[in-house]
N, C-alpha and C. Protein backbone atom coordinates (compact mmCIF):
# COMPACT_ATOMS: atom_id res chain seq x y z
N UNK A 1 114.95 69.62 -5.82
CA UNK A 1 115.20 70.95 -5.29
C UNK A 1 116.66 71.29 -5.52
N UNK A 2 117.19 72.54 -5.99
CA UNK A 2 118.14 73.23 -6.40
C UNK A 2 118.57 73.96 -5.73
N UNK A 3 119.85 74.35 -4.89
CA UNK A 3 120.22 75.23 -4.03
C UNK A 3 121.61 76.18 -4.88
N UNK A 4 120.97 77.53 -5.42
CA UNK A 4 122.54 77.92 -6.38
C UNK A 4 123.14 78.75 -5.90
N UNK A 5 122.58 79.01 -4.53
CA UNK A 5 123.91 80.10 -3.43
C UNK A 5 123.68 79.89 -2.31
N UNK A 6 124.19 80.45 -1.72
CA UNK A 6 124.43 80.20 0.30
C UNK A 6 124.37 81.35 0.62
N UNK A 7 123.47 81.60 1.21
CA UNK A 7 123.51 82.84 2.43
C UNK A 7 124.09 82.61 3.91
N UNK A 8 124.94 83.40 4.08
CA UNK A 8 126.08 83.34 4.78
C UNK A 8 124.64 83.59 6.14
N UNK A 9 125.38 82.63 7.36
CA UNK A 9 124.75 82.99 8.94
C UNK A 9 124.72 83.87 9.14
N UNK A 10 123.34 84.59 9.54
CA UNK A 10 122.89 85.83 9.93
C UNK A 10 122.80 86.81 9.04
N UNK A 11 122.56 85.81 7.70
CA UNK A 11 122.12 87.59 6.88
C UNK A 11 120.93 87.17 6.36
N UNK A 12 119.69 85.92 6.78
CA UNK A 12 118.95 85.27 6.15
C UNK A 12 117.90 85.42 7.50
N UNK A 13 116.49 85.37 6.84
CA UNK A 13 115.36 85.20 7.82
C UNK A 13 115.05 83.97 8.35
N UNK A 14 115.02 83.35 9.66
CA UNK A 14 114.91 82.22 10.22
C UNK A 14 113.94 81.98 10.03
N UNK A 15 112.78 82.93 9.98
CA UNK A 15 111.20 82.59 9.59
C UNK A 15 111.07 82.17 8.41
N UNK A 16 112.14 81.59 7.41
CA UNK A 16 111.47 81.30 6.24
C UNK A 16 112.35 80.11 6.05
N UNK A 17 113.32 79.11 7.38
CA UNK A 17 113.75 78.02 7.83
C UNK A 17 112.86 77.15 7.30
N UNK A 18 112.63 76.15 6.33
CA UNK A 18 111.71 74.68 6.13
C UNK A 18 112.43 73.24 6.57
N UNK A 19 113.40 73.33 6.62
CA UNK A 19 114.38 71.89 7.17
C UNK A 19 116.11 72.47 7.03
N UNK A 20 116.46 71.37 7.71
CA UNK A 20 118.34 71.34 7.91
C UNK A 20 118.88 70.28 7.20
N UNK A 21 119.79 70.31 6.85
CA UNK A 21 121.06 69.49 6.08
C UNK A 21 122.11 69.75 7.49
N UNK A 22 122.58 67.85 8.17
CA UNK A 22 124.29 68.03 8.84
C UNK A 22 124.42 67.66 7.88
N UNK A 23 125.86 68.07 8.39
CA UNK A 23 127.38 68.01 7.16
C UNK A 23 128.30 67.91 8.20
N UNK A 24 128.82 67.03 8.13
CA UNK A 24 130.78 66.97 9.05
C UNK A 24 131.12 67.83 7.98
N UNK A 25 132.55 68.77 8.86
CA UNK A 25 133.51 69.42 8.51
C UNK A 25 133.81 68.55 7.06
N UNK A 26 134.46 67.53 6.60
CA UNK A 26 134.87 67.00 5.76
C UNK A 26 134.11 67.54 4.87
N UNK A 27 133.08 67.40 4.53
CA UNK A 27 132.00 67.25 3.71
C UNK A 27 131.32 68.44 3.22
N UNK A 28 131.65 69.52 4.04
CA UNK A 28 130.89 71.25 3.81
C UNK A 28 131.52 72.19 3.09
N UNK A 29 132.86 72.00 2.64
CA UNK A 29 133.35 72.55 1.11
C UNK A 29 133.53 71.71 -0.11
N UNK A 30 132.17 72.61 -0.28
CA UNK A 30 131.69 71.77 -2.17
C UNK A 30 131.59 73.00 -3.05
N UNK A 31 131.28 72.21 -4.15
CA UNK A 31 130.88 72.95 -4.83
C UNK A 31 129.37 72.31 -5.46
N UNK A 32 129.34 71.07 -5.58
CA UNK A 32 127.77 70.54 -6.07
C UNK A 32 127.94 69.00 -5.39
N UNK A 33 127.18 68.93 -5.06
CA UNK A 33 126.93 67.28 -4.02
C UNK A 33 125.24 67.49 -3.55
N UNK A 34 124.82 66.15 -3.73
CA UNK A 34 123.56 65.86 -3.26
C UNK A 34 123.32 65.88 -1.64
N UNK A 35 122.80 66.64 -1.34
CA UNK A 35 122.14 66.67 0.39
C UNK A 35 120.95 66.04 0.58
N UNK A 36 120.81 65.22 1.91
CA UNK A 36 119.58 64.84 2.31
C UNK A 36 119.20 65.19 3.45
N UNK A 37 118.24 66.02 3.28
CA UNK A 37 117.60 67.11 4.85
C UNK A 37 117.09 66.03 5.79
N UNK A 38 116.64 66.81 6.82
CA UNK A 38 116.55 66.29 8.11
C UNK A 38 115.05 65.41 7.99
N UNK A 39 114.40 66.03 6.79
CA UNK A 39 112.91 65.80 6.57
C UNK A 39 112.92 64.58 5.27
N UNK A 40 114.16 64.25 5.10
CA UNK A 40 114.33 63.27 3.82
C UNK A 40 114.35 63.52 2.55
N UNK A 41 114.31 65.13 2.24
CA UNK A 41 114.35 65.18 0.96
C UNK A 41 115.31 65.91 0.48
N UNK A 42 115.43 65.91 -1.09
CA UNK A 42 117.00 65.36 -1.35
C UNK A 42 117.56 67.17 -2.42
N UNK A 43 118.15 67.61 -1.44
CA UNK A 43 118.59 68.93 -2.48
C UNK A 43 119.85 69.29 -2.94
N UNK A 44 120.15 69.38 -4.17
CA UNK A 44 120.96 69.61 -5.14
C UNK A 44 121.80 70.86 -4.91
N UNK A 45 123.01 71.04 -4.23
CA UNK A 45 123.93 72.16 -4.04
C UNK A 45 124.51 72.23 -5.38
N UNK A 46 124.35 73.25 -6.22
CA UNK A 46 125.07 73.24 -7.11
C UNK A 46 125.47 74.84 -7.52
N UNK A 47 126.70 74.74 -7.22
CA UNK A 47 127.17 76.29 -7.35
C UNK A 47 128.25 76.45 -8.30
N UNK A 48 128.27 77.64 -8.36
CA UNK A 48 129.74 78.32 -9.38
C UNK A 48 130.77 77.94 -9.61
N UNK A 49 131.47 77.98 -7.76
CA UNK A 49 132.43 77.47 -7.92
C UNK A 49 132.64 76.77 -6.32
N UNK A 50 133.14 76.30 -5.80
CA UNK A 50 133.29 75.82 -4.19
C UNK A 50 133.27 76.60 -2.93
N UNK A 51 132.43 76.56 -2.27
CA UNK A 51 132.37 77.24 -0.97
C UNK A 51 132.62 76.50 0.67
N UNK A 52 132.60 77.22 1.25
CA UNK A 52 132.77 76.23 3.03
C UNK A 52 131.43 76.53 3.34
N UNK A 53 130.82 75.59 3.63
CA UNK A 53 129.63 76.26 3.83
C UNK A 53 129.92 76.10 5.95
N UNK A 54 129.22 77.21 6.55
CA UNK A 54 129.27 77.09 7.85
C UNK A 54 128.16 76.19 8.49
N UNK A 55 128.48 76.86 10.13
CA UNK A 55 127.21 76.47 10.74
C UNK A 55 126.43 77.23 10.76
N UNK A 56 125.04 77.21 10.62
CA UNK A 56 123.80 78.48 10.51
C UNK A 56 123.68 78.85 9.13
N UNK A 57 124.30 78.61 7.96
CA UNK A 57 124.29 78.84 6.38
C UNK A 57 122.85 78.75 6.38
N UNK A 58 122.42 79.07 5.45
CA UNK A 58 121.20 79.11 4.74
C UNK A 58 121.60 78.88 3.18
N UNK A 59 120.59 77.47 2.79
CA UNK A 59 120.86 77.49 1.29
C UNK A 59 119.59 77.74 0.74
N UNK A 60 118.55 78.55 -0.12
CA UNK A 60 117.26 78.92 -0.27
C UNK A 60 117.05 78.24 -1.44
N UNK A 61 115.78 77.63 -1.66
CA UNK A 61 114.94 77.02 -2.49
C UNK A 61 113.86 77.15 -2.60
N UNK A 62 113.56 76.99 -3.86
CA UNK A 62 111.79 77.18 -3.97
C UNK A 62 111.20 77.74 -3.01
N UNK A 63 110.96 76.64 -1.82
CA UNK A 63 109.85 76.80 -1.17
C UNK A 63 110.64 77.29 0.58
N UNK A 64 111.69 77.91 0.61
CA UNK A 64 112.02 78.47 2.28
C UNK A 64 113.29 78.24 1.78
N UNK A 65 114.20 77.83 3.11
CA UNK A 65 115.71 78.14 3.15
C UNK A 65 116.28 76.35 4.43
N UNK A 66 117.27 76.05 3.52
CA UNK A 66 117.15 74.79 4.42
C UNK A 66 118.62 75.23 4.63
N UNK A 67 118.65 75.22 6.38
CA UNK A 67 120.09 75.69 7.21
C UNK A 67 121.40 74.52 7.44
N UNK A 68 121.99 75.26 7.06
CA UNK A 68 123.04 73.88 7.56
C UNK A 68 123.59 73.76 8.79
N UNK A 69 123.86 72.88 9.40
CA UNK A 69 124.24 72.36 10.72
C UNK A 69 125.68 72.19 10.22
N UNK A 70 126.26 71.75 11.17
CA UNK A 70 127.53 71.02 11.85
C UNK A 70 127.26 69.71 12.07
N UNK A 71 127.64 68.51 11.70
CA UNK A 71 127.09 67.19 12.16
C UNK A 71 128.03 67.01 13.85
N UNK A 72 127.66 66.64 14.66
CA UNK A 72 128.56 66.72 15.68
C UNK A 72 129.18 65.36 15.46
N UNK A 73 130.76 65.41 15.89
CA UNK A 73 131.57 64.77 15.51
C UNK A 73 132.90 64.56 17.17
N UNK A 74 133.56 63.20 16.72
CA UNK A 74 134.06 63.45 18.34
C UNK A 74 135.48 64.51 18.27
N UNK A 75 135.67 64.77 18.93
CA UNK A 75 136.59 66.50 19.16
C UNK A 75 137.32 66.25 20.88
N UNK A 76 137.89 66.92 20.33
CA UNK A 76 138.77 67.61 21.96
C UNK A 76 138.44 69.26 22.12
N UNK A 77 138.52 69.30 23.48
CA UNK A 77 137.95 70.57 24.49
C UNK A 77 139.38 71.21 24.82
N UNK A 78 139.72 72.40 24.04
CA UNK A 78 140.98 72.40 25.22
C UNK A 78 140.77 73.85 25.87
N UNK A 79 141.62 73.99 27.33
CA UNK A 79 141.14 74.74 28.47
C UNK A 79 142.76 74.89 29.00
N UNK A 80 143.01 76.13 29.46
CA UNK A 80 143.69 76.57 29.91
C UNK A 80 143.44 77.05 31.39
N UNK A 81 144.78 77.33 32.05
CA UNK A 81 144.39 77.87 33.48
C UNK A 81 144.34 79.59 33.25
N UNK A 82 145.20 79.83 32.37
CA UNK A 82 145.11 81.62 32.01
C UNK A 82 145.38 81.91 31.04
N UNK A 83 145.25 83.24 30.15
CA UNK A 83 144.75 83.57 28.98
C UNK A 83 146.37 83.56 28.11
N UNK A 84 147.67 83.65 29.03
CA UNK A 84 148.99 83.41 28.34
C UNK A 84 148.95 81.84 27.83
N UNK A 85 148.59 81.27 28.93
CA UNK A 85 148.46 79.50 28.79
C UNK A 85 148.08 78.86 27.68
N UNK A 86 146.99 79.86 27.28
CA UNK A 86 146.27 79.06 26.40
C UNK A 86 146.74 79.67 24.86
N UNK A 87 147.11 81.05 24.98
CA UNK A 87 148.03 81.79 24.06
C UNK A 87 149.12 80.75 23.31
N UNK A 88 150.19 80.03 24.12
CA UNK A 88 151.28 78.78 23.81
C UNK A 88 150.58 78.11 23.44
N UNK A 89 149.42 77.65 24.19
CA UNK A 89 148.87 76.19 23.55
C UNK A 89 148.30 76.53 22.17
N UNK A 90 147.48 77.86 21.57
CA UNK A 90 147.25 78.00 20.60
C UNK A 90 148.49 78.25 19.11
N UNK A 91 149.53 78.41 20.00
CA UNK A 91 150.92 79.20 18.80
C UNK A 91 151.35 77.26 18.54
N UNK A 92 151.36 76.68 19.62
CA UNK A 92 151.38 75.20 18.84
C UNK A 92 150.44 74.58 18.23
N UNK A 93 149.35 74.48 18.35
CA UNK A 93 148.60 73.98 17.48
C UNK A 93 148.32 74.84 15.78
N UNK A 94 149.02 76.02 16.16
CA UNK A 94 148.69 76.62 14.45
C UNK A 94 150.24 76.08 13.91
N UNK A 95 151.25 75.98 14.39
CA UNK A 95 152.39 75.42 14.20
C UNK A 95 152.22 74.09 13.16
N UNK A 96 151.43 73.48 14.03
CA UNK A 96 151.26 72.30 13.37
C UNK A 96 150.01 72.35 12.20
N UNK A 97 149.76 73.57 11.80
CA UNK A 97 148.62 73.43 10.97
C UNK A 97 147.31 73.00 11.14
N UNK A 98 146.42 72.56 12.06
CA UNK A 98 145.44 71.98 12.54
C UNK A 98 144.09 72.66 12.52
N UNK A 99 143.45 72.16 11.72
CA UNK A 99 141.79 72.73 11.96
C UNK A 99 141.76 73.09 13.23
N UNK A 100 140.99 74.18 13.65
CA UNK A 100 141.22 74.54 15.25
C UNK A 100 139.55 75.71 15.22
N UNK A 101 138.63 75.25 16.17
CA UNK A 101 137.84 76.13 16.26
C UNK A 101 138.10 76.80 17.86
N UNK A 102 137.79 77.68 17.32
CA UNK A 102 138.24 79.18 18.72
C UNK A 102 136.97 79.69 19.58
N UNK A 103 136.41 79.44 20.91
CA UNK A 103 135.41 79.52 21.38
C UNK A 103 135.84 80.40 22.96
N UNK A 104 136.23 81.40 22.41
CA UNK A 104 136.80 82.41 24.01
C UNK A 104 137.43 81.95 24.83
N UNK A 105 136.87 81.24 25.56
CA UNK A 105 137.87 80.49 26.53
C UNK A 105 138.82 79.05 26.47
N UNK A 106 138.04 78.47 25.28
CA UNK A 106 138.21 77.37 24.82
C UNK A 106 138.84 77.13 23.34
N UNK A 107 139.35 75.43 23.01
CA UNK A 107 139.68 75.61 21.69
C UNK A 107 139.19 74.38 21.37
N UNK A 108 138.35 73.81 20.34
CA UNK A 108 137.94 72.20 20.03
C UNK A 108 139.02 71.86 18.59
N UNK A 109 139.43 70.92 18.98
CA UNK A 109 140.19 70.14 17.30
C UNK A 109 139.68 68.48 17.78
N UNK A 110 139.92 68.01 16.16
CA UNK A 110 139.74 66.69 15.99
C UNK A 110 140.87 66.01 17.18
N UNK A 111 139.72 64.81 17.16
CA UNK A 111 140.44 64.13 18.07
C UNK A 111 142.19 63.19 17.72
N UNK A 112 143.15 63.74 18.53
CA UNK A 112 144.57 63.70 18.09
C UNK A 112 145.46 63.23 18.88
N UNK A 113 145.39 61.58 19.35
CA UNK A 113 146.26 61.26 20.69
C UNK A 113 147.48 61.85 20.82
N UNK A 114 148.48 62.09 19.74
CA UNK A 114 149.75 62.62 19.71
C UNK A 114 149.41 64.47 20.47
N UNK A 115 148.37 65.10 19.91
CA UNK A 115 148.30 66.46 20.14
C UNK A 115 147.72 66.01 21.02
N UNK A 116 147.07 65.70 21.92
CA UNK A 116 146.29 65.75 22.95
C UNK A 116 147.71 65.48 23.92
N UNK A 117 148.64 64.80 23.62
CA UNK A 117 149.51 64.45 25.04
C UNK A 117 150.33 65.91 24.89
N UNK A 118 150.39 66.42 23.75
CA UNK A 118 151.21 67.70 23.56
C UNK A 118 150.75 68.54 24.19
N UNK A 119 149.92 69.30 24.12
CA UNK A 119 148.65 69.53 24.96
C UNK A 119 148.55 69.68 26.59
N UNK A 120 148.35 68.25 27.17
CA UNK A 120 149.18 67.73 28.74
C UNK A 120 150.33 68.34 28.85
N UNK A 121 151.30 67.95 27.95
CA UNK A 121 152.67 68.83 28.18
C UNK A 121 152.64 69.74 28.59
N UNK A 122 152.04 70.94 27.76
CA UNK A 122 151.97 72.31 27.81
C UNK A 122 151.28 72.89 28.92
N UNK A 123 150.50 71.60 29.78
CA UNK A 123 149.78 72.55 31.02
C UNK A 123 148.27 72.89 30.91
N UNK A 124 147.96 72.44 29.64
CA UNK A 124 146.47 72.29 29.22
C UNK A 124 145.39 71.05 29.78
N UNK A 125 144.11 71.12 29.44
CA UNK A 125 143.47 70.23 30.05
C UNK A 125 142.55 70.30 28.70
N UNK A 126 142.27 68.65 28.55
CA UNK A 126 141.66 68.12 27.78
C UNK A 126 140.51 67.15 27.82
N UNK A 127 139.70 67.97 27.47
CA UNK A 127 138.30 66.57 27.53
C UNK A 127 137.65 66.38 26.07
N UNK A 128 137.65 65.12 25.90
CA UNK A 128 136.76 64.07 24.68
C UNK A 128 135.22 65.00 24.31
N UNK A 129 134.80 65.08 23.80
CA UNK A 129 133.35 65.68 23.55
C UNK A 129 132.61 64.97 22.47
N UNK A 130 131.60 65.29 22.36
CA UNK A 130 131.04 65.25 20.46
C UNK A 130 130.09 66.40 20.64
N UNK A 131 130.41 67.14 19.14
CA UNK A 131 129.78 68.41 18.99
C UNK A 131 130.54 69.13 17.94
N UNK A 132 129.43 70.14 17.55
CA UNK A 132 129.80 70.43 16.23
C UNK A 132 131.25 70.99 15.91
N UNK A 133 131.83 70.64 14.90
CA UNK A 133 133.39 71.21 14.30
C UNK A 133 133.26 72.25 13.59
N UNK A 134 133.19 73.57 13.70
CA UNK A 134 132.68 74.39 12.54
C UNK A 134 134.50 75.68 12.59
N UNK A 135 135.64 75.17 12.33
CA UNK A 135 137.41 75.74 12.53
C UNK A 135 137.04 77.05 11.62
N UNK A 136 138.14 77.72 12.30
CA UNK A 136 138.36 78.96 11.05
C UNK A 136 139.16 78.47 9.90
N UNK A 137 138.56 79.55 9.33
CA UNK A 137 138.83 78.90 7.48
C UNK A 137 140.15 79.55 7.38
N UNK A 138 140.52 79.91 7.77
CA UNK A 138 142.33 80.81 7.39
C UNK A 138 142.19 82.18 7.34
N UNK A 139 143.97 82.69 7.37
CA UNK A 139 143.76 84.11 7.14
C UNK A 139 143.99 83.58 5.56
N UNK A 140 143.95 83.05 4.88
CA UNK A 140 144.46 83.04 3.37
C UNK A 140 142.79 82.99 2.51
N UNK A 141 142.05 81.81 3.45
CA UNK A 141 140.78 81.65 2.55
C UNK A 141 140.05 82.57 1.67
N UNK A 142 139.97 83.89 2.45
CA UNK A 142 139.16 84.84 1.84
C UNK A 142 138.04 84.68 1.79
N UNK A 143 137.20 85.63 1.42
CA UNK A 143 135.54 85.48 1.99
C UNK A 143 135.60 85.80 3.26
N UNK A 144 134.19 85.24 3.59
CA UNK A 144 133.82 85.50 5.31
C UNK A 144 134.27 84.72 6.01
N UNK A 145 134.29 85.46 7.15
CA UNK A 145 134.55 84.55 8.94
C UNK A 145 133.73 84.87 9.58
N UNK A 146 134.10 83.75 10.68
CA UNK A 146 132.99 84.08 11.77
C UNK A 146 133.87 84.06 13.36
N UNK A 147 133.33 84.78 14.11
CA UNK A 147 133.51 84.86 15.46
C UNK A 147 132.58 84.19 16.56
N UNK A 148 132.70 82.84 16.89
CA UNK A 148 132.13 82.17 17.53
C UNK A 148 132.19 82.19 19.21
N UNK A 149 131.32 82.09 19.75
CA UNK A 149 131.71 82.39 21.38
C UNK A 149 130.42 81.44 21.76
N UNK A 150 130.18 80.61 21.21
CA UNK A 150 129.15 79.52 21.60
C UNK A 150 129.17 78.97 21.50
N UNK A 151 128.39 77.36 21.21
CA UNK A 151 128.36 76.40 20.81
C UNK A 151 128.88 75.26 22.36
């Protein structure tokens, strides 16, 4: 099975879902790499040129559309007491360059003992998790984004 584009989350019919592919963050900007779905069988991403693929992607084949997941992975939770609070804690972590997914009240990054005590510093609160990593891709990436408030 051959997958030669990605339909971006939410522009694809869930009714025509046949299986999922996880992918850790590492692993979801390709351009051609072998996937093995949730159902064991083995499909061929092979595209143009390299994409990120998200969480909720749809890659379509033959026979339906097999979605991609997020593999959940271990992460930090970070939480603020108020919306300035967490404002600082976010102007440092882009400082430092850091994959960073943005969830309204919340922010998840890889797990980072050095940033996590930085973090404490700043008045933040931090808890361990596992669950999916799906960061914004940049203002530079181009293409689509997404606005997440779940997960």
């Amino acid at each position: 099975m051959r997958a030669e584009t990605v339909l971006p989350a939410g522009t694809w019919d869930v009714a025509a879902e046949i299986d999922t592919v996880l992918i850790d963050f590492d692993r979801r900007h390709r351009r051609r790499v072998l996937l093995r779905t949730e159902q064991g069988r083995e499909v061929l991403l092979d595209l143009s040129q390299a994409v990120r693929l998200r969480e909720g992607d749809g890659l379509p084949i033959d026979d339906g559309v097999v979605r991609v997941r997020a593999r959940p992975e271990e992460l930090l939770e970070i939480r603020a007491h108020d919306p300035g609070e967490m404002v600082r804690i976010a102007w440092h972590l882009g400082n430092r360059h850091l994959p960073v997914q943005l969830l309204g009240d919340r922010i998840r990054i890889r797990v980072d003992h050095v940033v996590e005590e930085m973090v404490r510093g700043l008045g933040g609160h931090v808890e361990a998790i596992e669950g999916p990593f799906d960061p914004e891709a940049g203002a530079y990436a181009g293409g689509r984004h997404h606005h997440h408030d779940d997960a």
